[in-house]
Protein backbone atom coordinates (compact mmCIF):
# COMPACT_ATOMS: atom_id res chain seq x y z
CA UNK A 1 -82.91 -100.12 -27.76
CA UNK A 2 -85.10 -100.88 -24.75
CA UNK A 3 -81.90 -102.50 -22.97
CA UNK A 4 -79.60 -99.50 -23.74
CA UNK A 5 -82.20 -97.28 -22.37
CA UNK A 6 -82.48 -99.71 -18.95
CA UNK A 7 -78.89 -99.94 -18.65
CA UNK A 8 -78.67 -95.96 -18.95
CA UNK A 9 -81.46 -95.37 -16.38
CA UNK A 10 -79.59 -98.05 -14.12
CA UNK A 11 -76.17 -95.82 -14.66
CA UNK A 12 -78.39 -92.40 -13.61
CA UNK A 13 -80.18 -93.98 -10.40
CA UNK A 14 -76.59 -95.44 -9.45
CA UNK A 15 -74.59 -92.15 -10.14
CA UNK A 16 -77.57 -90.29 -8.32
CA UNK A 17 -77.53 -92.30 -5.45
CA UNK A 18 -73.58 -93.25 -5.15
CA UNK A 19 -72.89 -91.24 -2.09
CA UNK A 20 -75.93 -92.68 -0.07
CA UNK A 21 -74.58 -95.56 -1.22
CA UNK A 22 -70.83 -95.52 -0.16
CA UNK A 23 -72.36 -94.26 3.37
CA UNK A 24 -74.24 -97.45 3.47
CA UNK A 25 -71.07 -99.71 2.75
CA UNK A 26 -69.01 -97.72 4.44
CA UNK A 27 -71.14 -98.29 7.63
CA UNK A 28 -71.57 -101.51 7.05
CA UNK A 29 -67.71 -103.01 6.79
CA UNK A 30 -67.36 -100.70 9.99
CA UNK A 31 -70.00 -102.37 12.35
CA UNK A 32 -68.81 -105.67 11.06
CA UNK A 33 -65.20 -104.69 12.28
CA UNK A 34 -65.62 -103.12 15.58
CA UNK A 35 -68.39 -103.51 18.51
CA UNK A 36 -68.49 -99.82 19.05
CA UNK A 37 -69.31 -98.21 16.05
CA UNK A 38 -72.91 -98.30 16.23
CA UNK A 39 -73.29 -97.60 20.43
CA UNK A 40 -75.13 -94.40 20.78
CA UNK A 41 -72.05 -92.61 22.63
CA UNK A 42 -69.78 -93.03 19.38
CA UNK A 43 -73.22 -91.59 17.21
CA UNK A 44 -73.99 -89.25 18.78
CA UNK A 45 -69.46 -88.49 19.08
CA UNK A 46 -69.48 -88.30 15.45
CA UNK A 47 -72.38 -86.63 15.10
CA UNK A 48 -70.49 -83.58 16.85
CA UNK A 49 -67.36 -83.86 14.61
CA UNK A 50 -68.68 -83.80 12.03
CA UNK A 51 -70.90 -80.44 12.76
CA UNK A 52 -67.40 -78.06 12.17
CA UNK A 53 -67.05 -79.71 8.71
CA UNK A 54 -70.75 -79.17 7.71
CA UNK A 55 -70.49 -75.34 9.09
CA UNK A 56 -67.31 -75.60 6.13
CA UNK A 57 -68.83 -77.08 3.93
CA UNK A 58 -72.22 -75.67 3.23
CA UNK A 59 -69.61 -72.38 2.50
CA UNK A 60 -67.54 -74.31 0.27
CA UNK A 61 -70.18 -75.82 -1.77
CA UNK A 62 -71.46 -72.17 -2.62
CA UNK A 63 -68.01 -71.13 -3.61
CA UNK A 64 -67.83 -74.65 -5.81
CA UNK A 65 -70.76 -73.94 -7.14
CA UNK A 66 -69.93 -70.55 -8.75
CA UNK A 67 -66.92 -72.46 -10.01
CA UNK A 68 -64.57 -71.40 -7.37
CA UNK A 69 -62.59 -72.98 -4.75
CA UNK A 70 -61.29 -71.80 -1.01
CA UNK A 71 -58.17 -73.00 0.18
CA UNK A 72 -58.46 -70.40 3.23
CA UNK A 73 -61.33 -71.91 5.68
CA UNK A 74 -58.91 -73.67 7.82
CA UNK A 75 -56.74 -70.58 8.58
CA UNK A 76 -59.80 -68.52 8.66
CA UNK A 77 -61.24 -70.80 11.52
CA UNK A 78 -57.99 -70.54 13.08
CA UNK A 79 -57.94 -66.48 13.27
CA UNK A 80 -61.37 -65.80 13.77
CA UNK A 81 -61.45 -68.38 16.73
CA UNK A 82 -58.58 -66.51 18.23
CA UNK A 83 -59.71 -63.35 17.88
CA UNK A 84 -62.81 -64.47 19.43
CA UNK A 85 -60.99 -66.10 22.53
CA UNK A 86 -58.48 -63.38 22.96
CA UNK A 87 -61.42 -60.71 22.64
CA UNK A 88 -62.70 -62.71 25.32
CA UNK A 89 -60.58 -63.37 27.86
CA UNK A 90 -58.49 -59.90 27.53
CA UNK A 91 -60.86 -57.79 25.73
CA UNK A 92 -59.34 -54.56 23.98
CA UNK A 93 -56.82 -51.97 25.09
CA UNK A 94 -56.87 -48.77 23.83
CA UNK A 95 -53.68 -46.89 25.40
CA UNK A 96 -53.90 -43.92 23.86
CA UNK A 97 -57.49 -43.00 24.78
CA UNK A 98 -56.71 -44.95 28.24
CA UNK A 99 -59.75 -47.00 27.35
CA UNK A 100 -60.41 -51.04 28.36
CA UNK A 101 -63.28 -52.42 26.40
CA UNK A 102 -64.67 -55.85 27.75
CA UNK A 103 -66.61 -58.58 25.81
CA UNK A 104 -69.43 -60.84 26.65
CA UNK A 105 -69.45 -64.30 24.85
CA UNK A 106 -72.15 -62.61 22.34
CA UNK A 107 -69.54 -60.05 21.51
CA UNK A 108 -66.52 -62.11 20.94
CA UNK A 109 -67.93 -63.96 19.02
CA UNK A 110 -70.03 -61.31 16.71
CA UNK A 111 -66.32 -60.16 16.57
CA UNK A 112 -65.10 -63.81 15.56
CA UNK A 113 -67.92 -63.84 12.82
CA UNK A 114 -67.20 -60.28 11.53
CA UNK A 115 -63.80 -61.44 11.20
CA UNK A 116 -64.25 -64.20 8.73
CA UNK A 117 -66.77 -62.39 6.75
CA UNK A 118 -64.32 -59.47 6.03
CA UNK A 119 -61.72 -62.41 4.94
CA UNK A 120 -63.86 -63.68 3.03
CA UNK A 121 -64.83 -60.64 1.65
CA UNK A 122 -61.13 -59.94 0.95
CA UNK A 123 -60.78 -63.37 -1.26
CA UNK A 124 -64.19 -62.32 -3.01
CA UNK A 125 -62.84 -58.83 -4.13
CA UNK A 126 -59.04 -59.87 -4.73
CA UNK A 127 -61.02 -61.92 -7.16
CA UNK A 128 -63.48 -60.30 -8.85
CA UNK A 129 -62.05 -56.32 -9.14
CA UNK A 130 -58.36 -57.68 -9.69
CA UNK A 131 -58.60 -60.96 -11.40
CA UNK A 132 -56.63 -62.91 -9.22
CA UNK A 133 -57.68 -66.99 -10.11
CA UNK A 134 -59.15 -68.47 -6.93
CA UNK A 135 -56.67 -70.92 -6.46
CA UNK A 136 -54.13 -68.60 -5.62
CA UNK A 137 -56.11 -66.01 -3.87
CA UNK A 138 -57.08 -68.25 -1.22
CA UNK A 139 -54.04 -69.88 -1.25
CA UNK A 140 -52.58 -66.13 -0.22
CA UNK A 141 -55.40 -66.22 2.26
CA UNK A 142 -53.97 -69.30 3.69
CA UNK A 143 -50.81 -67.95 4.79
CA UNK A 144 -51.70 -64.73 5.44
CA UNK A 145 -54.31 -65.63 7.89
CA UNK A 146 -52.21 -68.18 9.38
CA UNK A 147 -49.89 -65.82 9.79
CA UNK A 148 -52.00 -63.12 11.73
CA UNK A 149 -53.21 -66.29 13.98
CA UNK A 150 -49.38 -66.38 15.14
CA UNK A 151 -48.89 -62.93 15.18
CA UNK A 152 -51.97 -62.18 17.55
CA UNK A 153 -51.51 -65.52 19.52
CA UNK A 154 -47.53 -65.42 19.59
CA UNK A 155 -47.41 -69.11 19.11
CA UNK A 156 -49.52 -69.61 22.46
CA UNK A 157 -52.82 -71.28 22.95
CA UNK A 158 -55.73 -69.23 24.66
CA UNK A 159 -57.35 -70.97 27.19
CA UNK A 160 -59.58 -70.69 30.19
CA UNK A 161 -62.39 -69.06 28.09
CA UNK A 162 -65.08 -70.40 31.35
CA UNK A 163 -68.41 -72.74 31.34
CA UNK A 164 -70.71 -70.59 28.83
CA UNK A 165 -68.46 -70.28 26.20
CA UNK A 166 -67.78 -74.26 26.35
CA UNK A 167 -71.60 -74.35 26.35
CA UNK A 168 -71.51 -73.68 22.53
CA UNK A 169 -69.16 -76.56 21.92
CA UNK A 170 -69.89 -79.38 24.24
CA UNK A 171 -73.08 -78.52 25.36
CA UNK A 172 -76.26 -80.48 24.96
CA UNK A 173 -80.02 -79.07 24.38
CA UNK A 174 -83.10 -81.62 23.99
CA UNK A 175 -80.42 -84.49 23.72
CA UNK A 176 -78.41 -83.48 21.29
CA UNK A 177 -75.20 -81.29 21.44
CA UNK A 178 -75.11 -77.52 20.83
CA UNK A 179 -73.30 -78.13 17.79
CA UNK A 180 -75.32 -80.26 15.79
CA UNK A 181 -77.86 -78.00 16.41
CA UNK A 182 -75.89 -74.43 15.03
CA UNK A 183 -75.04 -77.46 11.99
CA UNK A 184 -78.51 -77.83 11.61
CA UNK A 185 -79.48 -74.36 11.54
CA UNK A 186 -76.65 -73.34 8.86
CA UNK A 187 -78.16 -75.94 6.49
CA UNK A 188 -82.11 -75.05 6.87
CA UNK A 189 -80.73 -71.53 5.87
CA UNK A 190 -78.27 -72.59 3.08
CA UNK A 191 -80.98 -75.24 1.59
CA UNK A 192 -83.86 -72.10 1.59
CA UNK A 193 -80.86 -69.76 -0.42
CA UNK A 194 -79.96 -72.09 -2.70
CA UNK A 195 -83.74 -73.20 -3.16
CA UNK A 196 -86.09 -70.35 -2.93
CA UNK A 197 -83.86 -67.35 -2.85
CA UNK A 198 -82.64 -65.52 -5.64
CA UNK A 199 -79.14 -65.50 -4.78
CA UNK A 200 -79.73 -68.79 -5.17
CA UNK A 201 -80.44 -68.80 -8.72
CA UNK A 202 -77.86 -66.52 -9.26
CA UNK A 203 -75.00 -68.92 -8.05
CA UNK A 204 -76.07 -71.73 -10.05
CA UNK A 205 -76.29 -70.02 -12.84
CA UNK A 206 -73.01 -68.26 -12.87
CA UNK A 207 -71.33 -71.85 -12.25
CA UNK A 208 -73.27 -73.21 -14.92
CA UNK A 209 -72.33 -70.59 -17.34
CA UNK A 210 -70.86 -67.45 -16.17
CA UNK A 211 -70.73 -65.28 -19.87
CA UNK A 212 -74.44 -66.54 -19.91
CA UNK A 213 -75.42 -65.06 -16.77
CA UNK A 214 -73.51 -61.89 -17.61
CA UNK A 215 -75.69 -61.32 -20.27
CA UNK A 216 -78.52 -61.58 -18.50
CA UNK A 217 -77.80 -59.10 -16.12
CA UNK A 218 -76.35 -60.99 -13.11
CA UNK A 219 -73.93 -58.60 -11.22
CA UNK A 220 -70.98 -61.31 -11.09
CA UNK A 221 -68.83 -59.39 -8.66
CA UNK A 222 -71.31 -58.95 -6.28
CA UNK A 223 -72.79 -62.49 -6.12
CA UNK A 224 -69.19 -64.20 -5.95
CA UNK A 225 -68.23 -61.95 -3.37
CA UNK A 226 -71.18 -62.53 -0.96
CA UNK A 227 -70.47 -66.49 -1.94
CA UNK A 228 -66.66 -65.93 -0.56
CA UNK A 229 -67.76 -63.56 2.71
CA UNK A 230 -70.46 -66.39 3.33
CA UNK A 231 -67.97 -68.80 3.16
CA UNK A 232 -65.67 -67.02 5.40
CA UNK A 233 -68.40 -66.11 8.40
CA UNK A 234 -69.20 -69.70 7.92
CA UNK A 235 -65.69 -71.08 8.58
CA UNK A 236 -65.59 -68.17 11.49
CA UNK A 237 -68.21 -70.21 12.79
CA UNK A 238 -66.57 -73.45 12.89
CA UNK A 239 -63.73 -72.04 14.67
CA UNK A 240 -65.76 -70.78 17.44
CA UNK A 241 -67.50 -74.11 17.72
CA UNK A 242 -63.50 -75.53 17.74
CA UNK A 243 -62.50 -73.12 20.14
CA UNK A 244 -65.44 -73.72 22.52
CA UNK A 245 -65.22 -77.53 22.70
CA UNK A 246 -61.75 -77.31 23.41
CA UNK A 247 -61.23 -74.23 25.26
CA UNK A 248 -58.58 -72.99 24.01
CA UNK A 249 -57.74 -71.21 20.58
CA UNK A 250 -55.09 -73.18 18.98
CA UNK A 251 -52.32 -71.07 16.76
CA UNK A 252 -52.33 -74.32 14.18
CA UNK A 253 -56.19 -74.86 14.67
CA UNK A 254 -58.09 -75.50 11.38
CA UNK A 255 -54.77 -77.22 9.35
CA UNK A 256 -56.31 -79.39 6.58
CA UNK A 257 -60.08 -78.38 7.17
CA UNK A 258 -60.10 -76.84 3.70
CA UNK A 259 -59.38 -80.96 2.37
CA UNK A 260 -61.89 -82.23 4.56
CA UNK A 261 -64.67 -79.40 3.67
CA UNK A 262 -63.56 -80.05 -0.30
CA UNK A 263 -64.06 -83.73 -0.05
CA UNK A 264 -67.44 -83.51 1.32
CA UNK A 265 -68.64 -81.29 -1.34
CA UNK A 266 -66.73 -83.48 -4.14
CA UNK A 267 -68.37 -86.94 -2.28
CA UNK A 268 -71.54 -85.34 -1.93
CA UNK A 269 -71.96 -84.95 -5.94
CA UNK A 270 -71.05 -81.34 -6.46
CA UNK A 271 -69.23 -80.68 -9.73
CA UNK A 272 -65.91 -78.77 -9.01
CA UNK A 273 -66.88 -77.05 -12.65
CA UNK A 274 -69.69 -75.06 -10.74
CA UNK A 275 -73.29 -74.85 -11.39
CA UNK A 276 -74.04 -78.23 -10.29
CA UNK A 277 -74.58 -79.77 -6.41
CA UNK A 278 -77.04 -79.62 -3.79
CA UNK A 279 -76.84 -78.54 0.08
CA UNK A 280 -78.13 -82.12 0.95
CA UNK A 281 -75.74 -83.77 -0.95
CA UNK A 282 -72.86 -81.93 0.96
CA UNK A 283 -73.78 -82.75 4.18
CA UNK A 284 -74.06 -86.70 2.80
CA UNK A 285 -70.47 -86.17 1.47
CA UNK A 286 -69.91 -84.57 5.27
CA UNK A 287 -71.17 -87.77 7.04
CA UNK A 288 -68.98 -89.75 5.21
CA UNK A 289 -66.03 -88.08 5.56
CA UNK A 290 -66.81 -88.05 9.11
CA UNK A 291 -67.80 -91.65 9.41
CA UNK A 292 -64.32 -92.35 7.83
CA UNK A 293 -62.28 -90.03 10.28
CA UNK A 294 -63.86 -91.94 13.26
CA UNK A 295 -63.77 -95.69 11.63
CA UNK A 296 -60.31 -95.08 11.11
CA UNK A 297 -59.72 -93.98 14.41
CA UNK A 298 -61.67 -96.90 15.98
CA UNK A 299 -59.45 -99.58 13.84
CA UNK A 300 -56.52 -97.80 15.58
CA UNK A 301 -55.15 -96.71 12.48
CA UNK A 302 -52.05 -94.91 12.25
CA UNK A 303 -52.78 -90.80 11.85
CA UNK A 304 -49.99 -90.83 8.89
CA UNK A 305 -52.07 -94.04 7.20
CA UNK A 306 -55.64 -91.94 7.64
CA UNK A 307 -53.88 -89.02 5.44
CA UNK A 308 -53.09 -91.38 3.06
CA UNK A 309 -56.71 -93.34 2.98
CA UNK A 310 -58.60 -89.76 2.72
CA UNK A 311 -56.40 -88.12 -0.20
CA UNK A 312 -56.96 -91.10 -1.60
CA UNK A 313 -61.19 -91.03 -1.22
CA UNK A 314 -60.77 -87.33 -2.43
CA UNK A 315 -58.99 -88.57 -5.46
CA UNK A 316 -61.38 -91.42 -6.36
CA UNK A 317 -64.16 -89.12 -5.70
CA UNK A 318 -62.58 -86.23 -8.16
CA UNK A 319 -62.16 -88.64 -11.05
CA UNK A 320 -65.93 -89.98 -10.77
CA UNK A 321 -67.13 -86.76 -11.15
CA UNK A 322 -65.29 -86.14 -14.00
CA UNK A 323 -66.17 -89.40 -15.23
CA UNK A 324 -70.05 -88.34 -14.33
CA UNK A 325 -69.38 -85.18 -15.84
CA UNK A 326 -68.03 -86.02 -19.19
CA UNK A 327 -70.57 -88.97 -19.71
């Protein structure tokens, strides 16, 4: 009996700790493969990358949490950082009143932020007032944002968006870049909702048992709807950071984000049946991710071969937590 019951508390410290874990490995079979992994320059390189994905997937892991899923960030970031750029550069013509509004930066991209949010909002209300399963949805979000990203950029990049704007995507304050910092600040707020807030409470609850938190009062529509405009303004946010660093708002920006953001949140112990995960454990799942992405691009791996490796972690990582789940 004693031995079962070590064994068992074994199996929960391992299961608790498995993404800290992989990280660990993971580093390790990288430093021991290539000189440059652990120089300060590549850190400090990955520590940037990585900052998008955590913007992502803080959002994501509150829709996964209520038991959802959104297959939109990625064309989300793409229209919302074009909107922001175009706003931008050419600001807004309004012919009829013979009218020329200009932006500053802090416009464009209060415009760029707006914009998300109101997708979002769109994917929480398709639904919760018409029923529409999550899955597909999004996956109407997907193309239909996409598709307003071509429309409004006719295929073109916008570039040329000047020195502050690039601040917010390659600059540095107190030694550390601009967007580690906005990452930083996006998870002190999500780890306070989903800790002290009761919002908070409210999310986990519905993804642990939505009938159950009917009953009790919980306005479902509401909450999942704020969860899917949060996610939106926070993939917004990523695109501006994307935008900024490269100066230019790519048409095809943001293609596959919604796999990276999903894997993080999956790696970082989340339970894709809702009602189970943690903030911190997302950004671990977003490290590793990251770590991967730039290990793999260190080894000089082919880009068609790193596809292949990461739908392959974001399979393994799917069936041990339903393995987890069910044991």
């Amino acid at each position: 009996m004693e031995k079962s019951t070590s064994i068992r508390n074994y199996r929960d410290i391992l299961i608790k700790f498995q993404s800290l874990l992989a990280l660990v490995i993971l580093c390790f079979v990288l430093a021991m493969m290539t000189d440059i992994f652990f120089t300060s320059s590549n850190m400090l390189n990955v520590m940037r990358q990585i900052s998008v994905n955590i913007c992502i997937s803080v959002g994501m892991t509150l829709v996964i949490l209520t038991g959802g899923i959104d297959l939109s960030v990625g064309s989300i970031l793409a229209l919302s950082g074009a909107l922001t750029a175009g706003f931008l550069k050419f600001g807004l013509e309004l012919p009829f009143f013979d009218t020329f509004i200009g932006f500053t930066i802090f416009g464009a991209v209060l415009i760029g932020i707006l914009s998300g949010t109101a997708l979002g909002t769109f994917n929480g209300l398709a639904i919760t007032v018409f029923r529409v399963p999550p899955f597909v949805a999004t996956l109407a979000m997907l193309t239909i944002a996409r598709g307003f990203t071509m429309l409004y950029t006719k295929g073109f990049p916008i570039s040329g968006l000047g020195q502050n704007y690039a601040f917010i995507g390659t600059g540095w304050l107190l030694g550390i870049p601009v967007p580690v910092w906005i990452a930083l600040t996006v998870v002190a707020i999500a780890f306070f909702v989903t800790n002290k807030t009761r919002l908070g409470r409210y999310i986990y609850a519905i993804g642990g048992n939505e009938s159950a938190a009917q009953l009790s009062g919980i306005n479902i529509r509401k909450i999942k709807t704020i969860v899917y405009a949060i996610a939106g303004g926070l993939a917004a946010l990523g695109g501006i950071i994307v935008t900024s660093r490269l100066d230019s708002a790519q048409p095809n920006a943001g293609a596959s984000y919604e796999l990276d953001a999903i894997a993080a949140v999956v790696i970082g112990g989340t339970s894709l049946s809702g009602g189970k995960g943690t903030i911190g454990g997302t950004v671990l799942g977003a490290i590793i991710i990251g770590v991967l992405n730039n290990g793999l691009v260190l080894l000089n791996v082919s880009p068609f071969w790193q596809q292949v490796i990461k739908g392959f972690v974001i399979l393994l990582a799917i069936i041990i937590d339903k393995s987890n789940t069910r044991k």
